[in-house]
C-alpha atoms as a PDB file:
ATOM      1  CA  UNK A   1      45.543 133.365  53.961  1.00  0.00           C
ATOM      2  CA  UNK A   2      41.686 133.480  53.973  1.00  0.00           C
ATOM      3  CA  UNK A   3      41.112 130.719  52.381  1.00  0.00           C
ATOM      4  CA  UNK A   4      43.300 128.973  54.815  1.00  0.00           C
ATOM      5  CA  UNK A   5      41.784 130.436  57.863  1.00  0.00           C
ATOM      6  CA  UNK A   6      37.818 129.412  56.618  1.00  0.00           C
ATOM      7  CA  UNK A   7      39.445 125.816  55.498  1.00  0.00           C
ATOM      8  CA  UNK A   8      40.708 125.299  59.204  1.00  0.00           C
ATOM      9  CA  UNK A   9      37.821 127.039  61.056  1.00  0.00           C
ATOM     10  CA  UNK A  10      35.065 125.042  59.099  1.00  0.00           C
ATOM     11  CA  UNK A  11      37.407 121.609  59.554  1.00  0.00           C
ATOM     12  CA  UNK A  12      37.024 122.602  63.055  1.00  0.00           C
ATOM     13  CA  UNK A  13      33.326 122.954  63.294  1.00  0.00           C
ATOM     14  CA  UNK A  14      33.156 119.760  61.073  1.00  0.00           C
ATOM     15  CA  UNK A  15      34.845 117.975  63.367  1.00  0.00           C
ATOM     16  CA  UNK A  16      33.056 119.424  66.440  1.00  0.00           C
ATOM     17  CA  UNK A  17      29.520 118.474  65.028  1.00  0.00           C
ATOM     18  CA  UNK A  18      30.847 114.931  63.246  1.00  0.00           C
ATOM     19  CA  UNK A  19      32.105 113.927  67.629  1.00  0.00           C
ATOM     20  CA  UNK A  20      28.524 115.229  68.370  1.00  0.00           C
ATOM     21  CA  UNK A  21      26.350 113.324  66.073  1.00  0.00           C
ATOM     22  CA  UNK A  22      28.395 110.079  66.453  1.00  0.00           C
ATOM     23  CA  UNK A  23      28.092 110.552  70.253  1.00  0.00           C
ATOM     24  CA  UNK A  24      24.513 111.340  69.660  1.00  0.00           C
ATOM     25  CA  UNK A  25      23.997 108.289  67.178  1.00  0.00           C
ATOM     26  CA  UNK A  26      26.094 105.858  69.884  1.00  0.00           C
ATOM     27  CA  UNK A  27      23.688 106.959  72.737  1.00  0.00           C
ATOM     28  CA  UNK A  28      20.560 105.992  70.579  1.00  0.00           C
ATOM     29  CA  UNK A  29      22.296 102.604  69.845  1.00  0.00           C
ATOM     30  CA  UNK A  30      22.655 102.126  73.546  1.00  0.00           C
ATOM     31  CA  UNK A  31      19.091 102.971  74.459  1.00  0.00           C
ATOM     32  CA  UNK A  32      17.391 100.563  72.010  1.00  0.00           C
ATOM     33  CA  UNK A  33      19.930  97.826  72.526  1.00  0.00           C
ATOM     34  CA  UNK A  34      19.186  98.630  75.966  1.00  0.00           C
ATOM     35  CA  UNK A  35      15.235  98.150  75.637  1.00  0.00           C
ATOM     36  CA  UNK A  36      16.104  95.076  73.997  1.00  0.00           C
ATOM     37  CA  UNK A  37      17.373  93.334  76.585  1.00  0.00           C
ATOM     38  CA  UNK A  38      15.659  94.571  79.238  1.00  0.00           C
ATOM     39  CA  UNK A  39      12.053  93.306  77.556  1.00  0.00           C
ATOM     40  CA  UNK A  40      13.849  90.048  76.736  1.00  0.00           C
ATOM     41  CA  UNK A  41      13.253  89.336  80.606  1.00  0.00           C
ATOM     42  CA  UNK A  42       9.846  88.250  81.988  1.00  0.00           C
ATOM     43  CA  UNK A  43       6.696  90.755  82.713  1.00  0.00           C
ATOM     44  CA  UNK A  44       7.758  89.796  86.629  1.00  0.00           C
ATOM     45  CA  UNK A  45      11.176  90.691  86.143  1.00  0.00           C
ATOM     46  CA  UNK A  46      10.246  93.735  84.667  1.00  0.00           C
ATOM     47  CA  UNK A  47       7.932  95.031  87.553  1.00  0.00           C
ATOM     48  CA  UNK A  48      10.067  94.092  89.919  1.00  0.00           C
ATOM     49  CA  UNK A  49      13.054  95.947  88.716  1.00  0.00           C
ATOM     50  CA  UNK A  50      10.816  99.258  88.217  1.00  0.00           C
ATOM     51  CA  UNK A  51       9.590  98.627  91.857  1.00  0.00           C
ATOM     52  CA  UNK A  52      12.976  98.769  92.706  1.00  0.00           C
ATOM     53  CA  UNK A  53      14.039 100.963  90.736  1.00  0.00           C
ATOM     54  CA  UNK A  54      11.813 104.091  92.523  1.00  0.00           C
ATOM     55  CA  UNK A  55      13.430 103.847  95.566  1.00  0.00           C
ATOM     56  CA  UNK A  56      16.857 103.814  94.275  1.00  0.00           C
ATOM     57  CA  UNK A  57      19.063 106.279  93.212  1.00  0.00           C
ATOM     58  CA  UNK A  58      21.980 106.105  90.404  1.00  0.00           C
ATOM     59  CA  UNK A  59      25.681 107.275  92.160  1.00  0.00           C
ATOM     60  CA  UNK A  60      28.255 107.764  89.173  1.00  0.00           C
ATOM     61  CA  UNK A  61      31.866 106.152  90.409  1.00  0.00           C
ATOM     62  CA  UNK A  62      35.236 107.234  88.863  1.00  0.00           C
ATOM     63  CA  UNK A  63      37.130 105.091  90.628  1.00  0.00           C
ATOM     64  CA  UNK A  64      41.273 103.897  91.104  1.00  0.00           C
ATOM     65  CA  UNK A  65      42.383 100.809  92.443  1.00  0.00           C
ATOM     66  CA  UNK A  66      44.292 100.317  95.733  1.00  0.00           C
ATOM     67  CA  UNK A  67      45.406  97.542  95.815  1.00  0.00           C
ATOM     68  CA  UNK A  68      45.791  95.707  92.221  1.00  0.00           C
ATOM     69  CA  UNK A  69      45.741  92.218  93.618  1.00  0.00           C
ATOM     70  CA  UNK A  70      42.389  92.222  96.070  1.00  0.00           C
ATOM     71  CA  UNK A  71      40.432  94.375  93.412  1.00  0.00           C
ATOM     72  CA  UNK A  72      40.596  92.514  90.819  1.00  0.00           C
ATOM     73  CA  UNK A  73      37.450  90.964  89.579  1.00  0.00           C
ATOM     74  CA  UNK A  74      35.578  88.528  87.301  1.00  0.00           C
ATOM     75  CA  UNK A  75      33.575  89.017  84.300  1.00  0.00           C
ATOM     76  CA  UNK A  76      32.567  86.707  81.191  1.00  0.00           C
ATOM     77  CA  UNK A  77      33.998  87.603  77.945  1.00  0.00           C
ATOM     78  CA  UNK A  78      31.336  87.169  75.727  1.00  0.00           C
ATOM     79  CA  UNK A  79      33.440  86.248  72.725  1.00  0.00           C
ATOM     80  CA  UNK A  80      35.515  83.658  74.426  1.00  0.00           C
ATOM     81  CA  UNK A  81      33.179  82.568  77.085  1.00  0.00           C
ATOM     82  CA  UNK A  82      36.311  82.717  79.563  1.00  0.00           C
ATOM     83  CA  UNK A  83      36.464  84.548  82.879  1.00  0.00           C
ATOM     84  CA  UNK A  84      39.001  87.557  82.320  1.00  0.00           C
ATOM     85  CA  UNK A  85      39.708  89.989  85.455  1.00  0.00           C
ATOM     86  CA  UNK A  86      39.052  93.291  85.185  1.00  0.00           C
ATOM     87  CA  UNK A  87      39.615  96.616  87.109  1.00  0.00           C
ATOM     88  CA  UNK A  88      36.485  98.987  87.761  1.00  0.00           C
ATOM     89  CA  UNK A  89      36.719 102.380  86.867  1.00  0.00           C
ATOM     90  CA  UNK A  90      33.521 103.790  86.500  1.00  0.00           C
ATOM     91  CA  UNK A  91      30.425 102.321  87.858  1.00  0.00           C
ATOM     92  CA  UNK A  92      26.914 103.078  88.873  1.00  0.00           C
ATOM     93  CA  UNK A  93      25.831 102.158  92.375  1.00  0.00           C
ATOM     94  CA  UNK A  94      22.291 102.247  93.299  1.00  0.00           C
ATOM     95  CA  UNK A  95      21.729 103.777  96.581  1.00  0.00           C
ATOM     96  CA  UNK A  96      18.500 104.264  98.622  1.00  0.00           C
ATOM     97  CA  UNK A  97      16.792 107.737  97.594  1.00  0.00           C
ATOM     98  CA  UNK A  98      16.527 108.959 101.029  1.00  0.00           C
ATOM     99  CA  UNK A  99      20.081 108.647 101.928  1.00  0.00           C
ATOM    100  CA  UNK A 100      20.845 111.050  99.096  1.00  0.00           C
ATOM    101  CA  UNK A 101      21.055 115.322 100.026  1.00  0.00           C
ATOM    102  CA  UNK A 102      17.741 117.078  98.394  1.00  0.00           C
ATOM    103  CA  UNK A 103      20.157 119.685  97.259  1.00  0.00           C
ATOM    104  CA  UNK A 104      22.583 117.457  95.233  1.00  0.00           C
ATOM    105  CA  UNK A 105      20.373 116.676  92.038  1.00  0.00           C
ATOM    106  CA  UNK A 106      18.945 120.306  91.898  1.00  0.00           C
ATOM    107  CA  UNK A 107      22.518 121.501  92.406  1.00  0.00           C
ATOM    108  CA  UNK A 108      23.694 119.319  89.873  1.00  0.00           C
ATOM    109  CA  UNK A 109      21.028 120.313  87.253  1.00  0.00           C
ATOM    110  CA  UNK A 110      21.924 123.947  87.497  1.00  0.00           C
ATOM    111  CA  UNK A 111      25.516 123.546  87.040  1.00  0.00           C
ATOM    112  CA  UNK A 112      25.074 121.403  83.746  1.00  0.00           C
ATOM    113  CA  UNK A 113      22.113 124.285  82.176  1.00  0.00           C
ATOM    114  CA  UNK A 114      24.945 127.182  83.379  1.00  0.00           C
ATOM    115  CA  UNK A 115      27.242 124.946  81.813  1.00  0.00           C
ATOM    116  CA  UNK A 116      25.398 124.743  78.249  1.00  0.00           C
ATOM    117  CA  UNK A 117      24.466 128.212  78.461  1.00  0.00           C
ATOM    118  CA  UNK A 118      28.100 129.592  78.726  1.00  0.00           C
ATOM    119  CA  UNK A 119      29.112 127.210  75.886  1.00  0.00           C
ATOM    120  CA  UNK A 120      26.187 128.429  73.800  1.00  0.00           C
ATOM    121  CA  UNK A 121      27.519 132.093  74.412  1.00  0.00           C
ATOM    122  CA  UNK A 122      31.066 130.752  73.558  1.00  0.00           C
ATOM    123  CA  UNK A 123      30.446 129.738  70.040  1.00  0.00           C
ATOM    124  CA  UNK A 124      28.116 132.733  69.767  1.00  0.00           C
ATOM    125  CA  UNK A 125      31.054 134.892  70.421  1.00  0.00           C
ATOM    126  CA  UNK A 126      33.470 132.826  67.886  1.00  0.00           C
ATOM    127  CA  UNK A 127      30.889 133.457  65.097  1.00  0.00           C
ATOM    128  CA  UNK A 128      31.197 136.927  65.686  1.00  0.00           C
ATOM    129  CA  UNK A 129      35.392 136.840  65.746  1.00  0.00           C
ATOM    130  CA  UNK A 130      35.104 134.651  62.788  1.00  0.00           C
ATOM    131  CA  UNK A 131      33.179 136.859  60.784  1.00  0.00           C
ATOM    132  CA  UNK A 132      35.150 140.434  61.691  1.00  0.00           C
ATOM    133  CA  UNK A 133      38.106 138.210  60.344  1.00  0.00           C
ATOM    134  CA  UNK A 134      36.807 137.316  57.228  1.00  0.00           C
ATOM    135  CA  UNK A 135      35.808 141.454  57.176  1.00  0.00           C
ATOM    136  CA  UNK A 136      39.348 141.755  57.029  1.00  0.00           C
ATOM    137  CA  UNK A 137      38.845 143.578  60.748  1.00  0.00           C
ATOM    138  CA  UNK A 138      41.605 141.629  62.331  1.00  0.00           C
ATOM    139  CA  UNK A 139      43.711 143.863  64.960  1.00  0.00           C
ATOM    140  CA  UNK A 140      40.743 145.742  66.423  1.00  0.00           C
ATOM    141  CA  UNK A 141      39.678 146.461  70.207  1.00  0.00           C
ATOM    142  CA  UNK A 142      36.207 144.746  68.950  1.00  0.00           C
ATOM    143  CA  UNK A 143      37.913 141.682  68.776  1.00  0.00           C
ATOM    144  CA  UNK A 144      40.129 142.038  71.961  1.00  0.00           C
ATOM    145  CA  UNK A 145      36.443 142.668  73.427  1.00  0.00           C
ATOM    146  CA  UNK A 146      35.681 139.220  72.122  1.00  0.00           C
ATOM    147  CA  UNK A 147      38.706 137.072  72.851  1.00  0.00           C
ATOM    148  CA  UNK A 148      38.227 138.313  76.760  1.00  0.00           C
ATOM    149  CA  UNK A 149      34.594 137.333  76.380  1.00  0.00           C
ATOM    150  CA  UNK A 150      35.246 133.803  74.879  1.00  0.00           C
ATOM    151  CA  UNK A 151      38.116 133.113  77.548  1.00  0.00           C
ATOM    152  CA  UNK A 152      35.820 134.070  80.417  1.00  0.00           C
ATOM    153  CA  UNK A 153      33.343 132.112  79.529  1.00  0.00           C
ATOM    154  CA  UNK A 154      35.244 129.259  78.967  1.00  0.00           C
ATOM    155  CA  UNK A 155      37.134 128.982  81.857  1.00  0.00           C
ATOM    156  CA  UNK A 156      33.329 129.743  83.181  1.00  0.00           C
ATOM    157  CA  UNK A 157      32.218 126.648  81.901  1.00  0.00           C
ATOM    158  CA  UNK A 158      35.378 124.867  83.339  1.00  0.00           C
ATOM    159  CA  UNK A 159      34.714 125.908  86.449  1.00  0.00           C
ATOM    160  CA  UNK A 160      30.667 125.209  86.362  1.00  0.00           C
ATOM    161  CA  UNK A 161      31.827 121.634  84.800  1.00  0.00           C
ATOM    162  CA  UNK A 162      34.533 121.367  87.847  1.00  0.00           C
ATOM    163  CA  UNK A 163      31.889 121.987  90.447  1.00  0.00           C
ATOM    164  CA  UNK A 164      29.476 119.583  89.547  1.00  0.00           C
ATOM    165  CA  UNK A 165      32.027 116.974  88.803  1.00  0.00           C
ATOM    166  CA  UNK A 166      33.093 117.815  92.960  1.00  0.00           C
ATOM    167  CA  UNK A 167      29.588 117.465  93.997  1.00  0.00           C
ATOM    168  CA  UNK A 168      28.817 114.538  92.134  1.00  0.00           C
ATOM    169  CA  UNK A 169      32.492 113.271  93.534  1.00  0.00           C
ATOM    170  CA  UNK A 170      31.079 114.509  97.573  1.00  0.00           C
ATOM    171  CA  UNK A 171      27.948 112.334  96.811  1.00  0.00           C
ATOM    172  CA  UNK A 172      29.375 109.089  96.148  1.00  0.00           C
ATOM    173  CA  UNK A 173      32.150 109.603  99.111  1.00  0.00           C
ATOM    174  CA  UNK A 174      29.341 110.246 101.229  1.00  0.00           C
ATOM    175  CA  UNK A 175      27.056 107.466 100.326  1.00  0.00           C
ATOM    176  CA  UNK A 176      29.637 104.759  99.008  1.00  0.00           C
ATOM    177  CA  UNK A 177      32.554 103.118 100.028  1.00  0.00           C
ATOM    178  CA  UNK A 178      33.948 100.266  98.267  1.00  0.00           C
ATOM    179  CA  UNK A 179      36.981  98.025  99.721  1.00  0.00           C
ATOM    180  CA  UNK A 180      40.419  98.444  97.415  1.00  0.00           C
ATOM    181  CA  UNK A 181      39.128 101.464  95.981  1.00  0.00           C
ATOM    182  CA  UNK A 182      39.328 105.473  95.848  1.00  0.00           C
ATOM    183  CA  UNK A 183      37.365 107.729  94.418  1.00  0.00           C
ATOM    184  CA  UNK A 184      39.179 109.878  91.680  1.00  0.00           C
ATOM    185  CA  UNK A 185      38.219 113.326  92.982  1.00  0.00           C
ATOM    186  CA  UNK A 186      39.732 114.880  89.781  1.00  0.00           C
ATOM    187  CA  UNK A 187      38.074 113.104  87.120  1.00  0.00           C
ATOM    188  CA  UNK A 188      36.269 116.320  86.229  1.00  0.00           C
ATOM    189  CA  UNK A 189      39.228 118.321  85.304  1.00  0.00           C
ATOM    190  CA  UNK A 190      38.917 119.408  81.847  1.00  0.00           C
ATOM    191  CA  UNK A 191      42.525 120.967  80.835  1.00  0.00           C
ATOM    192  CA  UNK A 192      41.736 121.214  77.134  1.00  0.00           C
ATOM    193  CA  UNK A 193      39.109 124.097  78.882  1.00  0.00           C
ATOM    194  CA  UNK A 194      41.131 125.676  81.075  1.00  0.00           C
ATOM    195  CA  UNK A 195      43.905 125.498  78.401  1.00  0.00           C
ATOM    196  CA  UNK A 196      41.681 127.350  75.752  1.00  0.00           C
ATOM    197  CA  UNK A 197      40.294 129.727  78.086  1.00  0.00           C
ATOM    198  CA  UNK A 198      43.667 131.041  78.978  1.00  0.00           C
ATOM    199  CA  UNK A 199      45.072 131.303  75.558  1.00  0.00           C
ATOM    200  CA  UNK A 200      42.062 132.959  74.408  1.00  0.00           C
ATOM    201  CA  UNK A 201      42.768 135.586  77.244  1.00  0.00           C
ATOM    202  CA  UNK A 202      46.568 135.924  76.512  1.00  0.00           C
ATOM    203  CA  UNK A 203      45.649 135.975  72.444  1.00  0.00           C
ATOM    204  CA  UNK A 204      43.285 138.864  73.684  1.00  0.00           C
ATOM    205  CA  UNK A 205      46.046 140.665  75.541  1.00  0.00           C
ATOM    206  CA  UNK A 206      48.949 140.118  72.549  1.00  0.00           C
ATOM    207  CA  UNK A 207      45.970 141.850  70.477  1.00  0.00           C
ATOM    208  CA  UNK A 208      45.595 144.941  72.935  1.00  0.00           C
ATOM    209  CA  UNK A 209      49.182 145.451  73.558  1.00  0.00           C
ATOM    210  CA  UNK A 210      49.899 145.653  69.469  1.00  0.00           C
ATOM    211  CA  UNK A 211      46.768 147.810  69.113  1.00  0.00           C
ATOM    212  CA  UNK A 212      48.296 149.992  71.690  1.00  0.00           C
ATOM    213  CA  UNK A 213      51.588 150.565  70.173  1.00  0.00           C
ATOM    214  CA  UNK A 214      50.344 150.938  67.402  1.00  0.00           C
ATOM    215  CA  UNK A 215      48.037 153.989  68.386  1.00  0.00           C
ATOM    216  CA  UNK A 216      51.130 155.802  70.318  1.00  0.00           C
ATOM    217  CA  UNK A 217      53.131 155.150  66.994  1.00  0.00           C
ATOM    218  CA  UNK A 218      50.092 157.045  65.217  1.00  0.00           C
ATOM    219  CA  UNK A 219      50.407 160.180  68.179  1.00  0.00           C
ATOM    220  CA  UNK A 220      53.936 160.068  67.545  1.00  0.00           C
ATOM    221  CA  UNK A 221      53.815 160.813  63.922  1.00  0.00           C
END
């Protein structure tokens, strides 16, 4: 049964670092291929895009279509070298800086570090369930202590992920506005979060509710 439990936990943990480094290695890709192309364009080009460039401001779009007929658009498929419609679903629209709310990036910012933090704390707190477990110190109040700990803080984390997803969501309603096309105001809502969090908590409570009975079985003896 322990050897089970170490074979699924480190699979897990595999898994979890494997999604990071591949999104990590797929991000690097991007950049360079990125660099690539944009130095394949003229020194002119180049200056004038950073020029404008520092007066604009990114706005993230998670978008749904209205009306599938109107939105439809055009791009070239670059292995065919056909026209093929497609729908938009997430875009970046460049806005004027001064249109944006000062308190929106800091706001932003903040949410994403609280974010990190809590998560940090989360897998802090696993390693510490993990290792009472393999200690053989299964069914104690230390680790009901840490199961209510871990599903705080993730459904912490949800909520610090919801908000900025809202506020990023508020900034691009307020700024943009694009014909055929609604912003998806829930794009941001991370179940597999909220799910964890609250099984962690009800784990937490199964755990409490056995150690209980068990200690009025002991006072009844």
């Amino acid at each position: 049964m322990k050897k089970r439990f170490n074979i699924l936990t480190v699979t897990m943990v595999a898994l979890v670092v494997f999604n990071i480094v591949c999104n990590l290695v797929y991000v690097s890709v991007a950049c360079v291929d990125a660099v690539s192309q944009t130095y394949s364009h003229s020194r002119e080009e180049r200056i004038g895009m950073t020029d404008a460039l520092e007066n604009q401001q990114p706005v993230s779009l998670k978008l749904f279509p209205t009306d599938l007929v109107s939105s439809r658009h055009t791009v070239v498929n670059a292995k065919t070298g056909k026209e093929i419609p497609v729908d938009m679903g997430h875009v970046v629209a460049y806005v004027d800086k001064s249109e944006v709310p000062a308190w929106i990036y800091p706001a932003e910012v903040g949410l994403m570090l609280a974010s990190a933090a809590l998560w940090l704390a989360t897998i802090w707190f696993f390693i510490k369930l993990v290792r009472n477990i393999n200690r053989i110190e299964i069914f104690t109040w230390k680790n009901v202590s840490l199961l209510r700990r871990i599903g705080v803080l993730m459904l912490s984390a949800f909520a610090a992920s919801y908000i900025s997803g809202m506020i990023s969501n508020y900034e691009a309603w307020s700024l943009v506005a694009l014909d055929s096309y609604m912003i998806d105001w829930f794009h941001s809502f991370d179940t597999i979060t909220l799910v964890i969090g609250f099984c962690s908590l009800i784990s937490a409570e199964v755990f409490a509710m056995g150690l209980r009975h068990q200690e009025e079985l002991d006072l009844t003896i």
